[in-house]
Protein backbone atom coordinates (compact mmCIF):
# COMPACT_ATOMS: atom_id res chain seq x y z
CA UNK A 1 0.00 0.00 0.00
CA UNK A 2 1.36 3.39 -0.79
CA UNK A 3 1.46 5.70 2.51
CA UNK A 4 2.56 8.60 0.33
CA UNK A 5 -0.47 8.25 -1.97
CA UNK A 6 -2.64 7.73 0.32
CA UNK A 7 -1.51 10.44 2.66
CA UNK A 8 -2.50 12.68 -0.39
CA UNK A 9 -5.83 11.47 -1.08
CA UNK A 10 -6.69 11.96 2.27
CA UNK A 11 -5.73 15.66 1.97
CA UNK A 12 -7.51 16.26 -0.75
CA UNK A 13 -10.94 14.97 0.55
CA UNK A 14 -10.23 17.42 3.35
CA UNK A 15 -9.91 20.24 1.22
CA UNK A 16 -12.78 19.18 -1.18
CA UNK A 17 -14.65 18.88 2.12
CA UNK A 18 -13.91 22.13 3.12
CA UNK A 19 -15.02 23.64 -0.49
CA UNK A 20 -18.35 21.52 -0.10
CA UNK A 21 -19.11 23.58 2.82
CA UNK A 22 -18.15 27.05 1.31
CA UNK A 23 -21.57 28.81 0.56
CA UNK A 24 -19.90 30.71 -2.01
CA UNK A 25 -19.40 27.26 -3.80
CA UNK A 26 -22.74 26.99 -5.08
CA UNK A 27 -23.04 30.13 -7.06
CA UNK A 28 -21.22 28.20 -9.84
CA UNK A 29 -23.26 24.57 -10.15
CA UNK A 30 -20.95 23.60 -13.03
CA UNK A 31 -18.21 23.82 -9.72
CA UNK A 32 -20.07 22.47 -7.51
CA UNK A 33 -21.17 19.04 -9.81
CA UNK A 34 -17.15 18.68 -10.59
CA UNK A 35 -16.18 19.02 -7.04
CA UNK A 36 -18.89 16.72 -5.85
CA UNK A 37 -17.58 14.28 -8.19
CA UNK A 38 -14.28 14.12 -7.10
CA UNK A 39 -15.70 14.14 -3.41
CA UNK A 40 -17.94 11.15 -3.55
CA UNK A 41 -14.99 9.28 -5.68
CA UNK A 42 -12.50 10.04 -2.74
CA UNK A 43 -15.23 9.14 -0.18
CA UNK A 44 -15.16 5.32 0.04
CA UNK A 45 -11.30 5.65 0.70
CA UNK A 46 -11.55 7.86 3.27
CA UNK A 47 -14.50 5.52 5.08
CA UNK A 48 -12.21 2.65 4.20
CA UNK A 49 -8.84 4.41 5.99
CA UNK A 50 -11.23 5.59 8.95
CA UNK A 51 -12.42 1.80 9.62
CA UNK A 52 -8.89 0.14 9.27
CA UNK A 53 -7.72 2.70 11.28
CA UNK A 54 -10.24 1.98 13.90
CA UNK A 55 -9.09 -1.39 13.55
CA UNK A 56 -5.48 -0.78 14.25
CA UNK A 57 -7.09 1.16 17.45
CA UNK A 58 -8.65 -1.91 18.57
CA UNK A 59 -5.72 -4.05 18.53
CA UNK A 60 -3.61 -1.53 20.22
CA UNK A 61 -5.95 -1.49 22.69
CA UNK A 62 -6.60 -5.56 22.68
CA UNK A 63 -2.54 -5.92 23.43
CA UNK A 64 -2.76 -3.87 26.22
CA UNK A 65 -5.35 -5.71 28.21
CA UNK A 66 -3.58 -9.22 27.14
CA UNK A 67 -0.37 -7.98 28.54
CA UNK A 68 -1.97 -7.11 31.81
CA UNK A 69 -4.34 -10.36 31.63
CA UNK A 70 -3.74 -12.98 29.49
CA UNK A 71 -7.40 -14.33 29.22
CA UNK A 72 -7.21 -11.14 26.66
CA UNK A 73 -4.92 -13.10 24.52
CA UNK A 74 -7.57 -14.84 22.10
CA UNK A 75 -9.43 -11.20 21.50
CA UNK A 76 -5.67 -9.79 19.90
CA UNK A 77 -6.03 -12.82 17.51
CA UNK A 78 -9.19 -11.77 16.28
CA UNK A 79 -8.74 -8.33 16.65
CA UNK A 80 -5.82 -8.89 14.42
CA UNK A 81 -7.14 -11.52 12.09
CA UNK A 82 -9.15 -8.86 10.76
CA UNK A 83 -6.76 -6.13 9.70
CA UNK A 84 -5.25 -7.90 6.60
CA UNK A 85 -8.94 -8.01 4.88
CA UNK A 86 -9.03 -3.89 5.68
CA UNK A 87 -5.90 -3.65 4.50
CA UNK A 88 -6.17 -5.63 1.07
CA UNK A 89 -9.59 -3.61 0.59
CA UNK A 90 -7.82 0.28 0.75
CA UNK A 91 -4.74 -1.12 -1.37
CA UNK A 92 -6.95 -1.90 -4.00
CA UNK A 93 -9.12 1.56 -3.91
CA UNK A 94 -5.40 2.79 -3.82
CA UNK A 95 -4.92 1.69 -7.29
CA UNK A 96 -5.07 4.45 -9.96
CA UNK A 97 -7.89 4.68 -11.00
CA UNK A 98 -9.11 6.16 -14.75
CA UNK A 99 -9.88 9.67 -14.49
CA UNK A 100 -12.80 9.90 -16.31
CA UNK A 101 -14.82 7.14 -14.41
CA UNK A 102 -17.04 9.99 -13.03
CA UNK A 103 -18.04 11.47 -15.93
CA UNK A 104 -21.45 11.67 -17.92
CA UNK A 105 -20.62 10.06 -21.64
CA UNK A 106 -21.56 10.40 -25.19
CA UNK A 107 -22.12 7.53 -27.63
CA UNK A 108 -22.02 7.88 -31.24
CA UNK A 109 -23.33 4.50 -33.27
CA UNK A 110 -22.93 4.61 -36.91
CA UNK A 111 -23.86 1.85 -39.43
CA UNK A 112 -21.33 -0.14 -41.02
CA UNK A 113 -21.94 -2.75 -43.71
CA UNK A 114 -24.77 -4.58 -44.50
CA UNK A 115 -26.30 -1.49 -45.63
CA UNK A 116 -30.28 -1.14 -44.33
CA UNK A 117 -29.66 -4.68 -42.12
CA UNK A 118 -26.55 -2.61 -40.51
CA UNK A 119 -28.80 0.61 -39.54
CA UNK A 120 -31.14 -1.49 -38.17
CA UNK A 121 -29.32 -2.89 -36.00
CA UNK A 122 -27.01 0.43 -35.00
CA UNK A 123 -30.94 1.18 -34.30
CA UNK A 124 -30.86 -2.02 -32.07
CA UNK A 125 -27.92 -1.16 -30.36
CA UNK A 126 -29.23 2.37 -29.36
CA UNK A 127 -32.53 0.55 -27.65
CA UNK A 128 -29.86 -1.46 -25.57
CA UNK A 129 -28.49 1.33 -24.24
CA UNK A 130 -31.32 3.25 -23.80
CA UNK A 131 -32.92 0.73 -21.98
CA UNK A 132 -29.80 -0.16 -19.81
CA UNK A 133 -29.36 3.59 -19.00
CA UNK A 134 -32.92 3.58 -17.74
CA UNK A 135 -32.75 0.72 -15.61
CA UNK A 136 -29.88 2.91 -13.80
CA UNK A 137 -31.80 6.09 -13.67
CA UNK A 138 -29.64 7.49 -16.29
CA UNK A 139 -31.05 10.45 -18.27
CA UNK A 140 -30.51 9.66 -22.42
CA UNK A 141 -30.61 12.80 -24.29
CA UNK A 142 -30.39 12.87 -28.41
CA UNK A 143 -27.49 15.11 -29.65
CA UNK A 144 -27.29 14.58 -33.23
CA UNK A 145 -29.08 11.28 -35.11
CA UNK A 146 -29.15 10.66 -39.31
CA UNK A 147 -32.16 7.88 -39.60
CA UNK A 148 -32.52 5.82 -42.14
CA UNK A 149 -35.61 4.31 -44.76
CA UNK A 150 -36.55 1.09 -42.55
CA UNK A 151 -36.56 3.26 -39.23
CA UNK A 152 -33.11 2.16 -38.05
CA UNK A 153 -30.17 4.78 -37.71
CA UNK A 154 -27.30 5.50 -40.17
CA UNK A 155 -25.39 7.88 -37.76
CA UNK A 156 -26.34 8.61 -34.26
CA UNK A 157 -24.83 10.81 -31.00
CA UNK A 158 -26.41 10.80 -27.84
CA UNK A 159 -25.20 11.81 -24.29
CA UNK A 160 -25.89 9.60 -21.38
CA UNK A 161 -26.23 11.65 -17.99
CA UNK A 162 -26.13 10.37 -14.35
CA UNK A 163 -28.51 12.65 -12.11
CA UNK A 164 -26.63 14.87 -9.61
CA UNK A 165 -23.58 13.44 -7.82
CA UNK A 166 -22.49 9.86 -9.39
CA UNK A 167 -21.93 7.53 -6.23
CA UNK A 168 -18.55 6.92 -5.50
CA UNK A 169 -17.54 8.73 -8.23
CA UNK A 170 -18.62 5.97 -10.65
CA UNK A 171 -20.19 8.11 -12.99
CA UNK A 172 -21.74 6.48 -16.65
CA UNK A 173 -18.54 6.90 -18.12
CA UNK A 174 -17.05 3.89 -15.73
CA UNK A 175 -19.60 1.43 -16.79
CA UNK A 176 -20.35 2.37 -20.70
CA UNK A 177 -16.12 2.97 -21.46
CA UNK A 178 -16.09 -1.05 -22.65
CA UNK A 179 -18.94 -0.46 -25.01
CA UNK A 180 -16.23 1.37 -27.75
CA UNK A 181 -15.59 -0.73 -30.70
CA UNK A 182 -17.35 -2.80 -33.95
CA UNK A 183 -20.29 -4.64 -33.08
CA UNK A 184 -21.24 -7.64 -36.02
CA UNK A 185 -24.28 -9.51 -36.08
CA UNK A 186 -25.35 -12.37 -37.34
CA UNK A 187 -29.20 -12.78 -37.88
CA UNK A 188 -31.51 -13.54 -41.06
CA UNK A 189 -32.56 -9.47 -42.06
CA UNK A 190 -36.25 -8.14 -42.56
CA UNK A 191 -34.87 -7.67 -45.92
CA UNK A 192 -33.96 -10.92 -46.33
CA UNK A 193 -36.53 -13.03 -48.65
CA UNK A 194 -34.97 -16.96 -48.24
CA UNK A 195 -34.32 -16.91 -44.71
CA UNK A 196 -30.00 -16.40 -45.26
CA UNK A 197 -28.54 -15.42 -42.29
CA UNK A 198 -26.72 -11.86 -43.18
CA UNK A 199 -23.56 -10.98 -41.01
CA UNK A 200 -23.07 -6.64 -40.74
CA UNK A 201 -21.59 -4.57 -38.07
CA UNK A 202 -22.16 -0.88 -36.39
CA UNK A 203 -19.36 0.89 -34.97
CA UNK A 204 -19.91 2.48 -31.52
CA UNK A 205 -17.57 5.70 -30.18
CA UNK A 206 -17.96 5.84 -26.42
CA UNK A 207 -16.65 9.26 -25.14
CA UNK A 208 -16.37 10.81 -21.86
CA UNK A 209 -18.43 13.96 -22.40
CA UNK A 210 -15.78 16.94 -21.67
CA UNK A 211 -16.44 20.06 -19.82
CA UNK A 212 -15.05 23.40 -21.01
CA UNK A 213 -12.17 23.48 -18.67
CA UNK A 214 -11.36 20.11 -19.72
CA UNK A 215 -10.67 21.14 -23.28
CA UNK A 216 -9.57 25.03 -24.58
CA UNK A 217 -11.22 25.32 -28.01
CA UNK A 218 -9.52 28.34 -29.79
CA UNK A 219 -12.01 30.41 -32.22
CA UNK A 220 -9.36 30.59 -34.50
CA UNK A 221 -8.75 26.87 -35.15
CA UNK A 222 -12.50 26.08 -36.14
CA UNK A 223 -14.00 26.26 -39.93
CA UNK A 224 -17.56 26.31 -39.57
CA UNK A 225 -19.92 25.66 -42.29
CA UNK A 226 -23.47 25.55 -42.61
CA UNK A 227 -25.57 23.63 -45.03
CA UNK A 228 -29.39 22.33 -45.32
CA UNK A 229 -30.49 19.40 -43.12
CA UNK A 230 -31.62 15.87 -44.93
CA UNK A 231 -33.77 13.29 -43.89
CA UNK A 232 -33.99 9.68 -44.82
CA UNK A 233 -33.28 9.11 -48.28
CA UNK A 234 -31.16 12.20 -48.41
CA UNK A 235 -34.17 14.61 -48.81
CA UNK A 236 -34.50 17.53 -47.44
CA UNK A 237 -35.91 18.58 -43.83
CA UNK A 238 -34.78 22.04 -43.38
CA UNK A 239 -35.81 25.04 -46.09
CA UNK A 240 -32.55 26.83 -44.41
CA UNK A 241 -29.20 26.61 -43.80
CA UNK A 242 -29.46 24.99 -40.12
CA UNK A 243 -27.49 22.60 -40.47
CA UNK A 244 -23.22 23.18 -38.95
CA UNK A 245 -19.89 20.94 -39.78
CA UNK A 246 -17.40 22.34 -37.66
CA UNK A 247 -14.04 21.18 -38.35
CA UNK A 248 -10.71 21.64 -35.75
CA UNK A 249 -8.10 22.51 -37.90
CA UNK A 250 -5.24 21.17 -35.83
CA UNK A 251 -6.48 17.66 -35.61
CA UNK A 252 -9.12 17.39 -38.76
CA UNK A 253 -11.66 16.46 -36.44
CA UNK A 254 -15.09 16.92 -38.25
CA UNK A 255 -18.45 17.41 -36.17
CA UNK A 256 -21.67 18.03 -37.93
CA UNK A 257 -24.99 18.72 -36.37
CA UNK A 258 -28.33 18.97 -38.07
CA UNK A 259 -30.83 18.05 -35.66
CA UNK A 260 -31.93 21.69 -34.56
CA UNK A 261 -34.01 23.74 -36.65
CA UNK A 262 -31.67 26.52 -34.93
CA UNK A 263 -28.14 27.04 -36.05
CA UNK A 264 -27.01 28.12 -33.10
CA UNK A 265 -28.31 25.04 -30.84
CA UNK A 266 -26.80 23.18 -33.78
CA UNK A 267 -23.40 24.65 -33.44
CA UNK A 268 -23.60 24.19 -29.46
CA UNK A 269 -24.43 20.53 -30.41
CA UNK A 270 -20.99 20.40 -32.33
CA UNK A 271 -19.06 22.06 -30.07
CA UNK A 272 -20.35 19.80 -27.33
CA UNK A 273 -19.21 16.54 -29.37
CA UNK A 274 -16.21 17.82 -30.36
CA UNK A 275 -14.98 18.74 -27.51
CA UNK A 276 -15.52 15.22 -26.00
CA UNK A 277 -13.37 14.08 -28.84
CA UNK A 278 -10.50 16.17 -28.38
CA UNK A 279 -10.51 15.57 -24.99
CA UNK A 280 -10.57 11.63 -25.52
CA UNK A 281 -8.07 12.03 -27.99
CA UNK A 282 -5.74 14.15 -25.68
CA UNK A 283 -6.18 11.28 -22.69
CA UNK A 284 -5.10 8.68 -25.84
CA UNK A 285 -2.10 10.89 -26.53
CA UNK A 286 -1.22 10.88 -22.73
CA UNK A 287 -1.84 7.22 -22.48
CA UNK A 288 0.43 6.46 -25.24
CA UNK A 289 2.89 8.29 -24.22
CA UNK A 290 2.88 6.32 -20.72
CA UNK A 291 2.96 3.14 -22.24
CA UNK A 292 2.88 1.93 -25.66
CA UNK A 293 1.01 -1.41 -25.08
CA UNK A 294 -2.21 0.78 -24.43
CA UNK A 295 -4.66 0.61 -27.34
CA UNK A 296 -7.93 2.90 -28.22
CA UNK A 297 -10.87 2.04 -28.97
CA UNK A 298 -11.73 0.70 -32.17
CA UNK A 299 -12.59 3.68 -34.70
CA UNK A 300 -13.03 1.94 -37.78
CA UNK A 301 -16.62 0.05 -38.91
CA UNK A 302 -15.14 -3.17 -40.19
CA UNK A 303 -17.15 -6.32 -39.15
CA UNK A 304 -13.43 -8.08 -39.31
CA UNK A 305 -12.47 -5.47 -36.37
CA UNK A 306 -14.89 -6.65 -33.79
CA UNK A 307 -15.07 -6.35 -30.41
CA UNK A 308 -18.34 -8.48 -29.74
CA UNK A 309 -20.72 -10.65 -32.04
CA UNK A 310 -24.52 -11.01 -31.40
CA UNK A 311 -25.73 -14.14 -32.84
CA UNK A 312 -29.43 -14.01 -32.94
CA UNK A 313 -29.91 -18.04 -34.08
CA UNK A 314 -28.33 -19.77 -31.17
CA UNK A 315 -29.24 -16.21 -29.23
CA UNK A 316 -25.75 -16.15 -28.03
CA UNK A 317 -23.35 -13.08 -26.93
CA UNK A 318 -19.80 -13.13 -27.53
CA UNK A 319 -17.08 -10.39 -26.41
CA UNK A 320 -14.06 -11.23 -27.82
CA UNK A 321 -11.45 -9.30 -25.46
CA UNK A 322 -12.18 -11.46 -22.82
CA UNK A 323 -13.95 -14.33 -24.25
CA UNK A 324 -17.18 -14.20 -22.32
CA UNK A 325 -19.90 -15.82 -24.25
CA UNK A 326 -23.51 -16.10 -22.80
CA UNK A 327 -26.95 -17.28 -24.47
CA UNK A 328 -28.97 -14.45 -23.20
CA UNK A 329 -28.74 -12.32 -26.39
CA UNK A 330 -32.93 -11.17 -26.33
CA UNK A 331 -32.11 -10.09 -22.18
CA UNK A 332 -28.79 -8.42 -23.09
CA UNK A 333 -30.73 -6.34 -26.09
CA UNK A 334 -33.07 -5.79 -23.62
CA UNK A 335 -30.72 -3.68 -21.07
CA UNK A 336 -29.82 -6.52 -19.50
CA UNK A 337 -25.86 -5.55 -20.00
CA UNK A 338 -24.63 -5.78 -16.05
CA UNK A 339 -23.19 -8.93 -16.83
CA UNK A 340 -21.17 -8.62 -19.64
CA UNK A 341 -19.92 -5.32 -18.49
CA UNK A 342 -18.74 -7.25 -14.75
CA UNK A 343 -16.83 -9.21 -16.53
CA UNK A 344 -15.06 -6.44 -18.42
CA UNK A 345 -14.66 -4.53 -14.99
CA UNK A 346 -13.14 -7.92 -13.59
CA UNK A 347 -10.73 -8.16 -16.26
CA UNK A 348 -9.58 -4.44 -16.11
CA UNK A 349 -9.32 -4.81 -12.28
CA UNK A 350 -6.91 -8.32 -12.61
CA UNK A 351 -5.07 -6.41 -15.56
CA UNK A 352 -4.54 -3.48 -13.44
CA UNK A 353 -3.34 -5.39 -9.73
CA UNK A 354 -0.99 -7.13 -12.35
CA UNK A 355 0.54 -3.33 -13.28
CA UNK A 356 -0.78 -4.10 -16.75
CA UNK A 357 -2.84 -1.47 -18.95
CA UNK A 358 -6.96 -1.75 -19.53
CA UNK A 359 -7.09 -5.15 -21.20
CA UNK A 360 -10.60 -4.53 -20.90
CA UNK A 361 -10.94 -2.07 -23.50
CA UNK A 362 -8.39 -3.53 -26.08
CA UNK A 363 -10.21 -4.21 -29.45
């Protein structure tokens, strides 16, 4: 256990508790959310410290009353047989964590191939998370979202919200983080006449959603265009220019926006995507340059680039980083995802009490 690191922690939920109680605080919420954050992450250390320490009390005290009576002897044993668990326990909360695990997220799904069979089931996809965001008490809200003919998506972004203070600091982002990658399917389409089973795949971007101290955005190093907003089909919605593509010149990243009939709500759209993805792509930078065995998230939408296959004959889930495979596909569609994101969780924890990186999220 490191004394040093802890020592800090401790510190710093003293000072965050201090700002807590600061009236002056809460005349900035966006303040007061991020420091709450960081003080209900720190929290379960603290309470963790506090009880070993009042175990380390009660052995003191235990060898005091042996050594003046010895009947006192079999209470130090116990006393004592009880430290190592308290101790295991705050060595583990000890390990660095990721930063992000407190944050609120956005998900973009975009078809892949299989054409109208691959929106359908980027369509599928969003109803999984939807649902499994409810069941938490998760708030979904629709950014951004290109639909397609058959009423399944071509290109969707929404952001997924805990309400108020995440507990323990595990915020959406430290549950939904696995979910970034190529999903492929394998299922017999609507579109399908002779009952073949199709295989396609939808690409998911899971990103933790940034807040504007996270990430400087510089005026100067955005092009912003507008252009006229299309429906299904590629016809068009809008009879104005509503529609914004903003691109960051530095990096080429592209954000466009077309859901508002507003270019302005449009454009705050963008900005709020983009700078999600600047931020994950500075954290990727950072990682990378701590250790070069870290990989991102799968970008590309290439069924041979998966990171899980749903097989809808034999009902049967696969994730391939870990191998987990369970025959539960209609619950997990259903929001039923706990399980397959455990074992994730499980895999990162081992990796990361090993010193190794997230082999959790590794496409």
């Amino acid at each position: 256990m490191s004394t040093d690191r802890l020592t800090t922690l401790l510190e710093e939920y003293a000072e965050l508790e201090k700002r807590m109680e600061d009236p002056s605080i809460h005349s900035d919420q966006a303040l007061v959310r991020r420091v709450g954050r960081r003080f209900a992450e720190l929290a379960p250390i603290y309470a963790a410290n506090a009880e070993l320490e009042a175990a380390r009390a009660d052995l003191a005290a235990a060898k005091e009353l042996a050594a003046e009576d010895p009947a006192f002897a079999s209470e130090v044993e116990s006393v004592a047989a009880a430290l190592p668990p308290l101790e295991e326990k705050l060595g583990e909360m000890l390990i660095p964590r990721d930063p992000s695990d407190a944050k609120d997220v956005i998900i973009e799904i975009k078809a892949g191939e299989g054409g109208q069979e691959s929106a359908l089931f980027a369509g599928d996809l969003l109803r999984m998370y939807t649902r499994y965001a409810e069941r938490h008490g998760w708030i979904v809200e629709v950014i951004d979202s290109q639909e397609s003919d058959l009423g399944g998506v071509k290109d969707i972004s929404v952001g997924v919200r805990t309400k108020g203070v995440p507990e323990g600091g595990h915020g959406v982002w430290s549950r939904m983080k696995w979910e970034g990658g190529v999903h492929r399917v394998q299922r017999v389409p609507v579109t399908e006449s002779q009952g073949r089973i199709h295989t396609s795949a939808a690409g998911v971007l899971v990103l933790p959603e940034a807040e504007e101290v996270d990430i400087e955005i510089v005026p100067s190093d955005l092009r912003i265009d507008v252009f006229r907003s299309s429906g299904p089909g590629g016809q068009s919605v809008n009879t104005t220019d509503s529609a914004v593509r903003i691109t960051h010149i530095p990096t080429g990243t592209v954000v466009s926006c077309q859901n508002e009939k507003s270019q302005l709500q449009n454009k705050e759209s963008a900005l709020r995507i983009l700078r999600s993805r600047l931020l994950a792509i500075a954290q990727e930078e950072a990682a990378a340059a701590a250790s070069d065995s870290r990989k991102a998230q799968v970008r590309t939408v290439d069924r041979s680039e998966r990171i899980r296959t749903y097989n809808f004959p034999q009902n049967r889930i696969t994730d391939h980083r870990i191998g987990y495979t369970a025959y539960n596909l209609d619950l997990v569609l259903g929001g039923e995802l706990d399980a397959v994101l455990d074992a994730l969780g499980e895999a990162d924890r081992a990796a990361r009490l090993a010193g190794d990186t997230e082999i959790g999220r590794r496409g």
